[in-house]
C-alpha atoms as a PDB file:
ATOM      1  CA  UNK A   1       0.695  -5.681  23.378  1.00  0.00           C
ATOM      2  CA  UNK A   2      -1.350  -3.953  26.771  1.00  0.00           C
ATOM      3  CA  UNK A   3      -3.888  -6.241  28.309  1.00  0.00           C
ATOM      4  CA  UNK A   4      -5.430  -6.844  31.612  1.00  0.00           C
ATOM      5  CA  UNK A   5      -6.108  -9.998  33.013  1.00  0.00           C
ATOM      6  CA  UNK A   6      -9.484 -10.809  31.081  1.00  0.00           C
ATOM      7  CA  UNK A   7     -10.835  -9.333  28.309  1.00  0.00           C
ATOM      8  CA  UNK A   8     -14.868  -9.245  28.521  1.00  0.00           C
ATOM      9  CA  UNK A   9     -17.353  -6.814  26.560  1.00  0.00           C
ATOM     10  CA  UNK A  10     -18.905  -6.516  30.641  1.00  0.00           C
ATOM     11  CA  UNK A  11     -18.931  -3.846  32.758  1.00  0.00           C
ATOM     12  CA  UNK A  12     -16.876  -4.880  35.762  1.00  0.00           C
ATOM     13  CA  UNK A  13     -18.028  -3.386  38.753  1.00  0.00           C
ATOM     14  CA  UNK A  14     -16.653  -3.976  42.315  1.00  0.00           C
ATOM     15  CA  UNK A  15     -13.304  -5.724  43.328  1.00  0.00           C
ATOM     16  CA  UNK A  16     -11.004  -5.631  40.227  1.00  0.00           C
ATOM     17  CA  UNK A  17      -7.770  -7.709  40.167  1.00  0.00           C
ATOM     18  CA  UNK A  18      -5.240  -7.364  37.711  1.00  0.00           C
ATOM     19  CA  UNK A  19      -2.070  -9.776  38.270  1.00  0.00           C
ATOM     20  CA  UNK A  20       1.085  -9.734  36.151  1.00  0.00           C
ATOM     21  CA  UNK A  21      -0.705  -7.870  33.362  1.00  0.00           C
ATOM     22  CA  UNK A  22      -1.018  -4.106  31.887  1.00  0.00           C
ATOM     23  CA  UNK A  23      -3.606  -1.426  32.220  1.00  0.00           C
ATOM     24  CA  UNK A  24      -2.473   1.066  29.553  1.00  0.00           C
ATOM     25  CA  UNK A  25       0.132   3.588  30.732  1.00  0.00           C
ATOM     26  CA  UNK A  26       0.880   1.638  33.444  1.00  0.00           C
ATOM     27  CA  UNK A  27       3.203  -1.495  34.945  1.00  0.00           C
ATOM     28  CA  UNK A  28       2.786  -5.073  34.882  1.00  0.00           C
ATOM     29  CA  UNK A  29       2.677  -4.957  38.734  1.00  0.00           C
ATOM     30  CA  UNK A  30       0.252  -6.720  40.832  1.00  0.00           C
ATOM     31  CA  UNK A  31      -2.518  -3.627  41.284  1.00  0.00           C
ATOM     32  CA  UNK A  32      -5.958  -3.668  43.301  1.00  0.00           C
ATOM     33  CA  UNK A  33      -8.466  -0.766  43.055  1.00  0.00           C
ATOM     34  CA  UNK A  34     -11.757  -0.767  44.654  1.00  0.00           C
ATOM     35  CA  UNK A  35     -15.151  -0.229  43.264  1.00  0.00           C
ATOM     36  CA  UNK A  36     -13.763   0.231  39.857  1.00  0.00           C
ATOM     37  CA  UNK A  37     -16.435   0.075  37.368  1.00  0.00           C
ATOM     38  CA  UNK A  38     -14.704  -0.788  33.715  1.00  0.00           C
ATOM     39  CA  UNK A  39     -16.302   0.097  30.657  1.00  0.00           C
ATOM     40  CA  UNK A  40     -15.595  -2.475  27.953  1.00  0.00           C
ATOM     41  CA  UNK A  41     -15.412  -1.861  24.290  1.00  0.00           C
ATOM     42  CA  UNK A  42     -14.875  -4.554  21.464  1.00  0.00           C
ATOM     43  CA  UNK A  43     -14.299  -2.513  18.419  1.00  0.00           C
ATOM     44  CA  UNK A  44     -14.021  -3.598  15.298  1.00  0.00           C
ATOM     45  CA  UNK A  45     -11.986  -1.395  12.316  1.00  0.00           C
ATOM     46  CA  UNK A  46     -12.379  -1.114   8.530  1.00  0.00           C
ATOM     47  CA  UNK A  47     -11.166   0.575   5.833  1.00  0.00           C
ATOM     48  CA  UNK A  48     -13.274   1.718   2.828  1.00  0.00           C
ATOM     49  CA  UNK A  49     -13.676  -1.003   1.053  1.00  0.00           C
ATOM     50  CA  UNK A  50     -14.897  -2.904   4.031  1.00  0.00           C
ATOM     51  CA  UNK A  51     -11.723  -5.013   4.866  1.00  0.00           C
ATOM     52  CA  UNK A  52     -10.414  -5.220   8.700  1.00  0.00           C
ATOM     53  CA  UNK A  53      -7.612  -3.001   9.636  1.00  0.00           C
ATOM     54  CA  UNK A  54      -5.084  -4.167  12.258  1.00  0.00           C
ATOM     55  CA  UNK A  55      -2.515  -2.195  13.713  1.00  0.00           C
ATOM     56  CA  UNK A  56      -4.283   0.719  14.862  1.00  0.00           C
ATOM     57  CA  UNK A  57      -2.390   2.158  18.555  1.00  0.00           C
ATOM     58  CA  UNK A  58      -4.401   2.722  21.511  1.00  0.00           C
ATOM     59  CA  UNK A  59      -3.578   6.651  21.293  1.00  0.00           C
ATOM     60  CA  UNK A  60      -5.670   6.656  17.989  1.00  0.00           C
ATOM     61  CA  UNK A  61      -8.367   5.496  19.588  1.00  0.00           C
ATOM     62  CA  UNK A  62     -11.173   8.318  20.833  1.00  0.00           C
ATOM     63  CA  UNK A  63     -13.949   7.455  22.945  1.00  0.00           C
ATOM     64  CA  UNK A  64     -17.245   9.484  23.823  1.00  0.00           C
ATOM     65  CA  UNK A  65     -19.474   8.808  26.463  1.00  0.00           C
ATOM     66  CA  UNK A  66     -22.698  10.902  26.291  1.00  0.00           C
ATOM     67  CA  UNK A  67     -20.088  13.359  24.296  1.00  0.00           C
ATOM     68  CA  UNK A  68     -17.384  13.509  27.007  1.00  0.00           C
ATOM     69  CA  UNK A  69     -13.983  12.314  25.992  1.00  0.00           C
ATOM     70  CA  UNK A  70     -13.013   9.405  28.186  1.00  0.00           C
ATOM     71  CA  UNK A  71      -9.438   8.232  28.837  1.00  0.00           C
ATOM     72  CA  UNK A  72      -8.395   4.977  27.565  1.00  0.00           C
ATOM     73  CA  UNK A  73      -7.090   2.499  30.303  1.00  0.00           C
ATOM     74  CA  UNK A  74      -7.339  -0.606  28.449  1.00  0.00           C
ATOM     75  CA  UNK A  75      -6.257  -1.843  24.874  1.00  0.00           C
ATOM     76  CA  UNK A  76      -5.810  -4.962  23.717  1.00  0.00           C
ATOM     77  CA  UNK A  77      -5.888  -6.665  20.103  1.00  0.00           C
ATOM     78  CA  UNK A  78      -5.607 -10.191  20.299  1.00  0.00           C
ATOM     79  CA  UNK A  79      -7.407 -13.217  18.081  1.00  0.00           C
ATOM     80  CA  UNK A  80      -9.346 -15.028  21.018  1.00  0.00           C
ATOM     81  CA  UNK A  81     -11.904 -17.491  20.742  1.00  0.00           C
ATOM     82  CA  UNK A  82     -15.603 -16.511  20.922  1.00  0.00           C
ATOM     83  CA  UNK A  83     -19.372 -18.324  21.341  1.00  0.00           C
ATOM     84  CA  UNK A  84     -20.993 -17.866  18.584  1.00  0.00           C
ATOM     85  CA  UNK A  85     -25.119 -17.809  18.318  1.00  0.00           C
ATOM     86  CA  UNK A  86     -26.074 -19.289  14.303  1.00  0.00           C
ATOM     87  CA  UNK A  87     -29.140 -18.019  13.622  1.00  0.00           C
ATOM     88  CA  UNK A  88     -30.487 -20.101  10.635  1.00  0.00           C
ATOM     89  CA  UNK A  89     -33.746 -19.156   8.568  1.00  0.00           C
ATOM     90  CA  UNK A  90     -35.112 -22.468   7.366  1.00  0.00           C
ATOM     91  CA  UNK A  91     -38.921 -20.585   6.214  1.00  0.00           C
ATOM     92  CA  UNK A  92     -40.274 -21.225   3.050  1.00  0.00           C
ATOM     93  CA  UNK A  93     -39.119 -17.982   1.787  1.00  0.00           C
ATOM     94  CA  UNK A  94     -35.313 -19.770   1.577  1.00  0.00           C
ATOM     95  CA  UNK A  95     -36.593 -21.988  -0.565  1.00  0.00           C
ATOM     96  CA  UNK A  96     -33.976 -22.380  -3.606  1.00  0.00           C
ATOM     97  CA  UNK A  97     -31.427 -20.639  -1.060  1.00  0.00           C
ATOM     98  CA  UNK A  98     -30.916 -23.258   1.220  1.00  0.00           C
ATOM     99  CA  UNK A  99     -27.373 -24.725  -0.243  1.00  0.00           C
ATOM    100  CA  UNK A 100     -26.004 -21.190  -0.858  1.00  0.00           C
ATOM    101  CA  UNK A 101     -26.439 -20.893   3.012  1.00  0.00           C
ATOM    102  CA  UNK A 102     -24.883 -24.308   4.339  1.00  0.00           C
ATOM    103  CA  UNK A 103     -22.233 -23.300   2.151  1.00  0.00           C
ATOM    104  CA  UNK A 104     -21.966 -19.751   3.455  1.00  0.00           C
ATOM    105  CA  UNK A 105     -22.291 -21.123   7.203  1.00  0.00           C
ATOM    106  CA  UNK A 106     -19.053 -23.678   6.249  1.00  0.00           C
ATOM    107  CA  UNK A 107     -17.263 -20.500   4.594  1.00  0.00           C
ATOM    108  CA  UNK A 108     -17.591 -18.650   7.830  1.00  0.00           C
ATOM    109  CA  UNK A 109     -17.232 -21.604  10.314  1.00  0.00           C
ATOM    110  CA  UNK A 110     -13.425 -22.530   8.100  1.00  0.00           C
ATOM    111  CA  UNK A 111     -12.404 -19.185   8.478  1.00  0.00           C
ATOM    112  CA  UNK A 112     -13.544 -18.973  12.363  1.00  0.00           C
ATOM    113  CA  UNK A 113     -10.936 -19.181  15.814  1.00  0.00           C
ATOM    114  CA  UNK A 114     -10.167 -23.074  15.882  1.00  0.00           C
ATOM    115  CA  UNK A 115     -11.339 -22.871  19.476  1.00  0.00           C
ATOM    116  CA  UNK A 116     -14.890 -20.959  18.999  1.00  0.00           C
ATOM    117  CA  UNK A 117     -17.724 -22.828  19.743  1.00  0.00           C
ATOM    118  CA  UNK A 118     -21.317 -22.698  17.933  1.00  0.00           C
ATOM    119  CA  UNK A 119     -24.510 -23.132  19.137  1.00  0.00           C
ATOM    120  CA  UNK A 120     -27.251 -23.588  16.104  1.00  0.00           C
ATOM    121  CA  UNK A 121     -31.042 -22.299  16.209  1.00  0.00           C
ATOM    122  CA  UNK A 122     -33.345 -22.257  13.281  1.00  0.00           C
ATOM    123  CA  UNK A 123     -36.154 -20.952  12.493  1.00  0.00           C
ATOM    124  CA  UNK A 124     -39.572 -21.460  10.431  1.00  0.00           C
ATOM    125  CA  UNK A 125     -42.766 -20.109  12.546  1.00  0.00           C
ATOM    126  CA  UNK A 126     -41.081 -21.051  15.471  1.00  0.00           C
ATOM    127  CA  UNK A 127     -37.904 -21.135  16.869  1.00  0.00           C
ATOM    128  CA  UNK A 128     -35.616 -24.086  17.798  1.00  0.00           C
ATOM    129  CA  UNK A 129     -32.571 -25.006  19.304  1.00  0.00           C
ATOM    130  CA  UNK A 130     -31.026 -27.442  16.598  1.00  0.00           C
ATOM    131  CA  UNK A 131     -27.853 -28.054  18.103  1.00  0.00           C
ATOM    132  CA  UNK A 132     -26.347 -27.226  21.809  1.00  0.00           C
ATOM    133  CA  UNK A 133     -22.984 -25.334  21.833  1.00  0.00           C
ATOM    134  CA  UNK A 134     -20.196 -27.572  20.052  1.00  0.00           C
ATOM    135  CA  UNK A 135     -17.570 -27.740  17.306  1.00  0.00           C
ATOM    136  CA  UNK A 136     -18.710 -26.082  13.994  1.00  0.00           C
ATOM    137  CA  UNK A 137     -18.402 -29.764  12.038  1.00  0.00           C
ATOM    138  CA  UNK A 138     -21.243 -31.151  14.252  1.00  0.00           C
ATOM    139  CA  UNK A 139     -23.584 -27.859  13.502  1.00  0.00           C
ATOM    140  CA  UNK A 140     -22.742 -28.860   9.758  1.00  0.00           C
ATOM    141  CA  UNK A 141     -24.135 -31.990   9.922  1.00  0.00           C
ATOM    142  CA  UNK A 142     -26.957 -30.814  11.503  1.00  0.00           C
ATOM    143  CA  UNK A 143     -28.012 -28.012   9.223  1.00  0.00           C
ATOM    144  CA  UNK A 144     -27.936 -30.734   5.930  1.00  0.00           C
ATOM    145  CA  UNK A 145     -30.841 -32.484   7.074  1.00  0.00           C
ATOM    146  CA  UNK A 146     -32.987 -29.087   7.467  1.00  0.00           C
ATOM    147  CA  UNK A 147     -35.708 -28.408   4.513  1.00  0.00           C
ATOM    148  CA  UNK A 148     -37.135 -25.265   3.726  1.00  0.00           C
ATOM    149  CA  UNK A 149     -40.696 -24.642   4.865  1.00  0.00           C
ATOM    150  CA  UNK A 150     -43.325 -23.061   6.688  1.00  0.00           C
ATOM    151  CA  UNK A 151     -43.221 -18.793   7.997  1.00  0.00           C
ATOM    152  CA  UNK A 152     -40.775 -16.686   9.585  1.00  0.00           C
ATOM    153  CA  UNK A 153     -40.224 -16.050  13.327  1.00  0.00           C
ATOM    154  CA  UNK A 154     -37.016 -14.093  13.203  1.00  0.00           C
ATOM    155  CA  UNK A 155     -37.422 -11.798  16.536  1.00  0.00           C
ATOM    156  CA  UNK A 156     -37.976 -14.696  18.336  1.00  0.00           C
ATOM    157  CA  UNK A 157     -35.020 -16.385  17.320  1.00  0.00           C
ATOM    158  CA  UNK A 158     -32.771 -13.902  17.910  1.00  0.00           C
ATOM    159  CA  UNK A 159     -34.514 -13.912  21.247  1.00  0.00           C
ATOM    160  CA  UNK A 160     -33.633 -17.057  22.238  1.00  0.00           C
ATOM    161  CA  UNK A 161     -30.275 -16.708  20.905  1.00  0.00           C
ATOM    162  CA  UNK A 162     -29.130 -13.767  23.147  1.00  0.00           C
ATOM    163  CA  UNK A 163     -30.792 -16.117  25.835  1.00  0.00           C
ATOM    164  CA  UNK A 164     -28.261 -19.009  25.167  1.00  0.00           C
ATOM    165  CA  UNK A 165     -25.347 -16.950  24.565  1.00  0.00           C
ATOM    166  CA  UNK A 166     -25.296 -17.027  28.067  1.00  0.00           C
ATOM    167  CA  UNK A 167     -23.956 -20.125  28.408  1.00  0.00           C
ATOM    168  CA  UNK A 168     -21.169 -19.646  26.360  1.00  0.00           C
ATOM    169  CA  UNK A 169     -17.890 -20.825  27.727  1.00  0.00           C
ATOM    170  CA  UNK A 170     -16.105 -17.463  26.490  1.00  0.00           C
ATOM    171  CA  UNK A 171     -16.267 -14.291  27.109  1.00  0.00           C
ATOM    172  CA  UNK A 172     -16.483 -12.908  23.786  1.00  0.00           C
ATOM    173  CA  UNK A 173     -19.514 -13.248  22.136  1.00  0.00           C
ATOM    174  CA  UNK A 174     -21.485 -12.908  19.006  1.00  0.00           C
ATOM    175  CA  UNK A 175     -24.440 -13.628  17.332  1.00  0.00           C
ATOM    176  CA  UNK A 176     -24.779 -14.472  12.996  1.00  0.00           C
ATOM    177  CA  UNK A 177     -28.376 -14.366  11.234  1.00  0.00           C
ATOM    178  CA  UNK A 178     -28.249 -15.918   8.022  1.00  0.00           C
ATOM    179  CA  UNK A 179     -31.794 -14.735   6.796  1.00  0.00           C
ATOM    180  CA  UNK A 180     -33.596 -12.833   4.188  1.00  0.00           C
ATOM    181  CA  UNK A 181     -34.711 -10.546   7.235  1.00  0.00           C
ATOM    182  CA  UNK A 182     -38.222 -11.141   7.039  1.00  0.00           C
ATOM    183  CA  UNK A 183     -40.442 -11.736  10.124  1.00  0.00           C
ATOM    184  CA  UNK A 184     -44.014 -12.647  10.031  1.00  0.00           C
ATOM    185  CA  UNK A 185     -44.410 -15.094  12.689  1.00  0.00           C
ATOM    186  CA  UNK A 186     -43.242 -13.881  16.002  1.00  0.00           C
ATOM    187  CA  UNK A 187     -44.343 -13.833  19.558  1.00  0.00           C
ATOM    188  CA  UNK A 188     -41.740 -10.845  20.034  1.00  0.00           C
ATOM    189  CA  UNK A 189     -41.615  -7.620  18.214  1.00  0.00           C
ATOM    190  CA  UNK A 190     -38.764  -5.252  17.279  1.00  0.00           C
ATOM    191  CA  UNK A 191     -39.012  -3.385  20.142  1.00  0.00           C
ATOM    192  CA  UNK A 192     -38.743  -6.065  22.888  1.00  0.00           C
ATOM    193  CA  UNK A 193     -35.841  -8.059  21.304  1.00  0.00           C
ATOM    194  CA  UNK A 194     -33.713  -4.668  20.963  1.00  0.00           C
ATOM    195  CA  UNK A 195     -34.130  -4.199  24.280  1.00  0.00           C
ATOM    196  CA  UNK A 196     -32.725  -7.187  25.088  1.00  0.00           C
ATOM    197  CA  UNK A 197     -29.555  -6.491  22.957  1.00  0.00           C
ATOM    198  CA  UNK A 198     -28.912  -3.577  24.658  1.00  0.00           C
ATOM    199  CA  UNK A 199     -28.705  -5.243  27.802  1.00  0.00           C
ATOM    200  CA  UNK A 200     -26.535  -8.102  26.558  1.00  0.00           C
ATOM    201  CA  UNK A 201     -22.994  -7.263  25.909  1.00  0.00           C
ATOM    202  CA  UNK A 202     -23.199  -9.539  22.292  1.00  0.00           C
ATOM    203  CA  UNK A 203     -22.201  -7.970  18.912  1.00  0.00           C
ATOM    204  CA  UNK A 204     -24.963  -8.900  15.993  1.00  0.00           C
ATOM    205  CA  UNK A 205     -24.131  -9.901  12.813  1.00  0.00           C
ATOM    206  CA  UNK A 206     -26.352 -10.177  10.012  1.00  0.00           C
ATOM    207  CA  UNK A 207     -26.248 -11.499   6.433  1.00  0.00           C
ATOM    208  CA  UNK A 208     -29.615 -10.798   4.358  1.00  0.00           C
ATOM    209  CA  UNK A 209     -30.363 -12.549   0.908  1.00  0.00           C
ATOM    210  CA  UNK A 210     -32.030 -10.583  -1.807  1.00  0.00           C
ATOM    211  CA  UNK A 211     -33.953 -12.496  -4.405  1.00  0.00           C
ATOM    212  CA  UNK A 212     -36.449 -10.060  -5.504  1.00  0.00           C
ATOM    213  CA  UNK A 213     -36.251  -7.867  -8.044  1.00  0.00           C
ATOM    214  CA  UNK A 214     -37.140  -4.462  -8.535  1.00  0.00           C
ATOM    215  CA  UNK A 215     -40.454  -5.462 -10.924  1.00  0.00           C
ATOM    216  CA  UNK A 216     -42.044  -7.120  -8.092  1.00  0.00           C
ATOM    217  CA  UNK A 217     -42.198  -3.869  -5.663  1.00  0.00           C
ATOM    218  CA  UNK A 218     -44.174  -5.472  -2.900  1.00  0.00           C
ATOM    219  CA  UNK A 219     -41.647  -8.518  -2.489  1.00  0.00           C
ATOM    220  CA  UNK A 220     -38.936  -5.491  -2.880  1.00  0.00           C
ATOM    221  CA  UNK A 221     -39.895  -3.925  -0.609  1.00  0.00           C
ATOM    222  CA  UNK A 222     -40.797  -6.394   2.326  1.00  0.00           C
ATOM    223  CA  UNK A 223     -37.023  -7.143   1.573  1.00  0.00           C
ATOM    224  CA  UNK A 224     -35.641  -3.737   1.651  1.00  0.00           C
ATOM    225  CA  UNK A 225     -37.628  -3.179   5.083  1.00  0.00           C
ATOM    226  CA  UNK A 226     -35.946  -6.815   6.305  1.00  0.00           C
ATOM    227  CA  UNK A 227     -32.502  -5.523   5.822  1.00  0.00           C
ATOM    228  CA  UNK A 228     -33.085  -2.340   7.271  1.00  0.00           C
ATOM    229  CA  UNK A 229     -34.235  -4.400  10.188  1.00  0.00           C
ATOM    230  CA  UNK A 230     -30.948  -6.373  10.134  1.00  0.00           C
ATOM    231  CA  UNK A 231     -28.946  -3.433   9.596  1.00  0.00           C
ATOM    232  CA  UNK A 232     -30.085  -1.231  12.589  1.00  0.00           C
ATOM    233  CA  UNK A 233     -30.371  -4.252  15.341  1.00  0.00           C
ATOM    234  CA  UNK A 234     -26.546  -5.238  14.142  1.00  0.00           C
ATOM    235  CA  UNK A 235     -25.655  -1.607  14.779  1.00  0.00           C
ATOM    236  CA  UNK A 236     -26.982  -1.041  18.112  1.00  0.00           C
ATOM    237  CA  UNK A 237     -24.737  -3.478  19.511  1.00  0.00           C
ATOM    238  CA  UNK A 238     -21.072  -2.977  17.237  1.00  0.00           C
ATOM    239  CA  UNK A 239     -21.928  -5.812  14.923  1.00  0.00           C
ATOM    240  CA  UNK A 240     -22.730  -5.379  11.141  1.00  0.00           C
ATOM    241  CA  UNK A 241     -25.338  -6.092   8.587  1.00  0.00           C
ATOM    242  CA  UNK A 242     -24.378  -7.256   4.361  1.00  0.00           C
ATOM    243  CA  UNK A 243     -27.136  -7.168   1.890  1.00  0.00           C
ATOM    244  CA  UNK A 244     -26.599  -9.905  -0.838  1.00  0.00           C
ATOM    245  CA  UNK A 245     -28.154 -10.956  -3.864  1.00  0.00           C
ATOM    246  CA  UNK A 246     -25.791 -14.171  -4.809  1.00  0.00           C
ATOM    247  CA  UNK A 247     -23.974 -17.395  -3.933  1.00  0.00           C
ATOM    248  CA  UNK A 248     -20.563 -16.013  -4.279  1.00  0.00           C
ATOM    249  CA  UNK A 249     -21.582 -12.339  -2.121  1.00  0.00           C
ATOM    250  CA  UNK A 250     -23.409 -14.832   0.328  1.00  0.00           C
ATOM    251  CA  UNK A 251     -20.140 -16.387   0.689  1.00  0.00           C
ATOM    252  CA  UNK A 252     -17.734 -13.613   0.906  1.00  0.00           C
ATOM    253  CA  UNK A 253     -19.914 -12.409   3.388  1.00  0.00           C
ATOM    254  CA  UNK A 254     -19.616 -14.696   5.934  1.00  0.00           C
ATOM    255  CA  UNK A 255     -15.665 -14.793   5.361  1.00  0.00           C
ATOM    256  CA  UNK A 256     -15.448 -11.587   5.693  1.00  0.00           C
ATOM    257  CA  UNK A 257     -17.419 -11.378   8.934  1.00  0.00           C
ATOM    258  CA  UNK A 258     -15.240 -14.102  10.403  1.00  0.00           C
ATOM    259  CA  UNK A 259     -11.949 -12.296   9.443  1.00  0.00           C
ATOM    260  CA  UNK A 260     -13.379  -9.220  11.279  1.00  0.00           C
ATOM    261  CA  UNK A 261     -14.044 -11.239  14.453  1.00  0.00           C
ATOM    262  CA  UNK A 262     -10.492 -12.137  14.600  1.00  0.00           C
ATOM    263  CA  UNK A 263      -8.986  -8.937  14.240  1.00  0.00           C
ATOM    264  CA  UNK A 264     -10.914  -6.821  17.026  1.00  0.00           C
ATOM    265  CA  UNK A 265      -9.849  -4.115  19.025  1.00  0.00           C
ATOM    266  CA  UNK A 266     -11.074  -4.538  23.204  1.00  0.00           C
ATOM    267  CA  UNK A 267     -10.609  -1.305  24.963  1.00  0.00           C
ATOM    268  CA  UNK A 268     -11.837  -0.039  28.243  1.00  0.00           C
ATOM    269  CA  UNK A 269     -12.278   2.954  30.454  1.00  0.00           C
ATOM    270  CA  UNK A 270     -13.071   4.262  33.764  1.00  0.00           C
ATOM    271  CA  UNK A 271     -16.182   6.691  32.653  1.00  0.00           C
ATOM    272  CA  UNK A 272     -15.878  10.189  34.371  1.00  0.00           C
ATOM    273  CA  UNK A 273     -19.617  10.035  35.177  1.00  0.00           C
ATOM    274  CA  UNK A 274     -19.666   8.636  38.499  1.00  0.00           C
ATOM    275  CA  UNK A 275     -23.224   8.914  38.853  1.00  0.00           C
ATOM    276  CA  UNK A 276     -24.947   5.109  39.267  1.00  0.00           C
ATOM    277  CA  UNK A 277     -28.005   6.039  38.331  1.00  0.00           C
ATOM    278  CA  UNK A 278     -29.070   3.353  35.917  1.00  0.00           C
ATOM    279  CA  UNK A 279     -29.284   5.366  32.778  1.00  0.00           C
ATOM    280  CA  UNK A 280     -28.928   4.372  29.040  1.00  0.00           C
ATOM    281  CA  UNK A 281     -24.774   6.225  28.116  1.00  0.00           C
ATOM    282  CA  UNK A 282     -24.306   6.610  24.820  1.00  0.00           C
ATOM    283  CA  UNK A 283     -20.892   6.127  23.187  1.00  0.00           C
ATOM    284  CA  UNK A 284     -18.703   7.091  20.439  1.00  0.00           C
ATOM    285  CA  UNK A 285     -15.674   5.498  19.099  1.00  0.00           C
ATOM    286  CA  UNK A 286     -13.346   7.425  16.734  1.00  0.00           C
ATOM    287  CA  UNK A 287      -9.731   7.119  15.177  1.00  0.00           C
ATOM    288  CA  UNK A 288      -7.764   9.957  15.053  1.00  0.00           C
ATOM    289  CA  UNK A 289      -5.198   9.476  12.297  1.00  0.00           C
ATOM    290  CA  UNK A 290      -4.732  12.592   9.596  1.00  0.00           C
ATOM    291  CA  UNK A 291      -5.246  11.746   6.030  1.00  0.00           C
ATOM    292  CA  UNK A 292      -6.912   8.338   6.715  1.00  0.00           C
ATOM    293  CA  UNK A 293     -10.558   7.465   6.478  1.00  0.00           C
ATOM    294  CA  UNK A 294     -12.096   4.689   8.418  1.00  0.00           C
ATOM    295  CA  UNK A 295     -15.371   2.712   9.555  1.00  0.00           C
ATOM    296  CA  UNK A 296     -15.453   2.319  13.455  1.00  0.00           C
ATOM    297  CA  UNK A 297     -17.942   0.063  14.881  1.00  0.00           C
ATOM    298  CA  UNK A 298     -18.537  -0.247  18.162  1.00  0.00           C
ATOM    299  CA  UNK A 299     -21.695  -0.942  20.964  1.00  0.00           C
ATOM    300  CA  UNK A 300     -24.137   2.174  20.940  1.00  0.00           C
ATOM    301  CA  UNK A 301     -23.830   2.616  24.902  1.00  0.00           C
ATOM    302  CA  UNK A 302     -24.641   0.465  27.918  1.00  0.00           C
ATOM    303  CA  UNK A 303     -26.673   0.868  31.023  1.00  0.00           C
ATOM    304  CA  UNK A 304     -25.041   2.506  34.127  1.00  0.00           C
ATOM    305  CA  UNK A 305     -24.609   0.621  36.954  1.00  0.00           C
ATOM    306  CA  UNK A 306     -27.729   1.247  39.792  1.00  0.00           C
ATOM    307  CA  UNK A 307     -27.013   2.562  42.891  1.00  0.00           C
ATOM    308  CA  UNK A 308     -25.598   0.062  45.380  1.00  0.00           C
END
C-alpha cells in the first residue's frame, strides 16, 4: 500500500510534510516541498451490478482536470473511519415508512467503520439537530421516539448538515439522506445548497423511497422529480443516489452504501494548471483496464486556490 501522511478529500495548499510515508513513485524518506497545492480525490469503484470493487492499482487510475491528464502522486485504499451527517425525513409524507427507515439506518450503521461517528438531523418543516456527533447506538435510540408529521424542508437540512460536518473529528466525510426527496418547506433552494456542496469536500449519499404508483401521476411525478433531485446533488460531489420502492431495497441500500464507504480509493495530484485564479476545475476519473467495464465516481471538480 502507497500513502502519505494524511489522507483528506482537502486541497492542501502551502507547507506540506510527509514523514516516513509514500507519495507514489517515490521513497518513504522524510520529504518537504513548498507551496504544494494537493488535489484530493476519494473515489469510489463499482462494477455493473453496483457492487464495490477493490483491488484496482494506482496505474489504472486516469484523472482529468478541465480535460488535461494529470499525474497521479497519491494512492491509497485503506478502510478508515469517517463523520457521517444522517439526514432523517420525519414529514408526514413518511408516514407508514417510518420503521422501514430506523431499520434501514441500523442496516447501514451495523455495517459502518466501528470507529465512525454520526451526527443525526431530522427534518419536518424545519430542520433540527436531533443528536450531536456520537456512536451510532445513541442516534438509534434517538430516532425511535420520532413520529411522522408535518412538511418537508429537505434543502435546509442538508444545509445544516454540510454546516456540522465541520466538526467532525475525521477527515473523511459523508453525508446520508434517508428521504422520499421531496421539499416543500425550505428557506434554501436547490441552487444555494449546491453551492455549498461544491465548496465542501463531503461525498452525498442519498436513499429515496417510492410509494406512488404510476395511476396517481401527480404524486409520481413529484417523486420522480425528488429523486432526480437526490440523484444530481449526490453526483456533484462523488456520492450516489438509490431509488427504492420496498423494505428489503430500503435495506440493501443502506448496506450497500456502507460497504462502498469502506472500500474507497483516495488519490491525489499536483494539477499542471498553476494558475490560482479561483476558478470552478472540472474533473474526470477513469480506469483504464481492457475488457472490463466499470462505474467511477468521484467529486465533479473543486475551486482553485485564489491568488495569495
Amino acid at each position: 500500500m502507497k500513502t502519505i501522511s494524511r489522507p483528506a478529500n482537502i486541497i492542501l495548499t502551502g507547507l506540506l510534510l510527509l514523514t516516513g510515508t509514500a507519495v507514489y513513485g517515490q521513497t518513504t524518506d522524510p520529504l518537504i516541498k513548498e507551496r504544494t497545492d494537493l488535489v484530493t480525490l476519494t473515489v469510489s469503484v463499482t462494477d455493473q451490478k453496483g457492487r464495490a470493487v477493490a483491488g484496482i492499482e494506482p496505474d489504472e487510475f486516469e484523472i482529468f482536470e478541465d480535460k488535461v491528464r494529470q499525474e497521479i502522486a497519491y494512492y491509497r485504499t485503506h478502510d478508515t473511519p469517517l463523520s457521517v451527517g444522517v439526514i432523517f425525513d420525519v414529514s408526514g409524507s413518511m408516514r407508514g415508512r417510518m420503521e422501514h427507515a430506523r431499520n434501514a439506518l441500523r442496516a447501514f450503521i451495523e455495517t459502518s467503520h466501528p470507529l465512525d461517528d454520526f451526527v443525526l438531523i431530522g427534518f419536518n418543516q424545519r430542520a433540527n439537530l436531533l443528536a450531536e456527533f456520537s456512536h451510532g447506538d445513541q442516534l438509534l435510540h434517538r430516532i425511535n421516539s420520532i413520529k411522522a408529521q408535518g412538511h418537508t424542508a429537505l434543502y435546509d437540512a442538508i444545509y445544516l448538515g454540510i454546516e456540522k460536518m465541520q466538526h467532525g473529528r475525521h477527515p473523511k466525510k459523508a453525508l446520508l439522506v434517508i428521504s422520499d426527496g421531496k421539499d416543500n418547506s425550505s428557506r434554501y433552494n436547490i441552487e444555494e445548497v449546491r453551492k455549498l456542496l461544491k465548496e465542501s469536500d463531503i461525498q452525498l449519499y442519498c436513499v429515496g423511497m417510492r410509494q406512488s404508483s404510476s395511476g396517481d401521476k401527480l404524486a409520481w411525478r413529484e417523486e420522480l422529480h425528488g429523486q432526480m433531485i437526490l440523484e444530481k446533488l449526490a453526483g456533484l460531489t462523488g456520492g450516489r443516489a438509490f431509488s427504492v420502492n420496498s423494505a428489503a431495497g430500503l435495506e440493501e441500500a443502506t448496506t450497500r452504501l456502507a460497504l462502498e464507504l469502506r472500500q474507497q480509493y483516495s488519490l491525489g495530484y499536483v494539477s499542471t494548471n498553476q494558475n490560482r485564479d479561483g476558478r470552478w476545475r472540472e474533473i474526470r476519473v477513469r480506469i483504464n483496464r481492457p475488457g472490463e467495464k466499470f462505474q467511477v465516481n468521484s467529486k465533479d471538480g473543486y475551486y482553485s486556490p485564489p491568488a495569495w
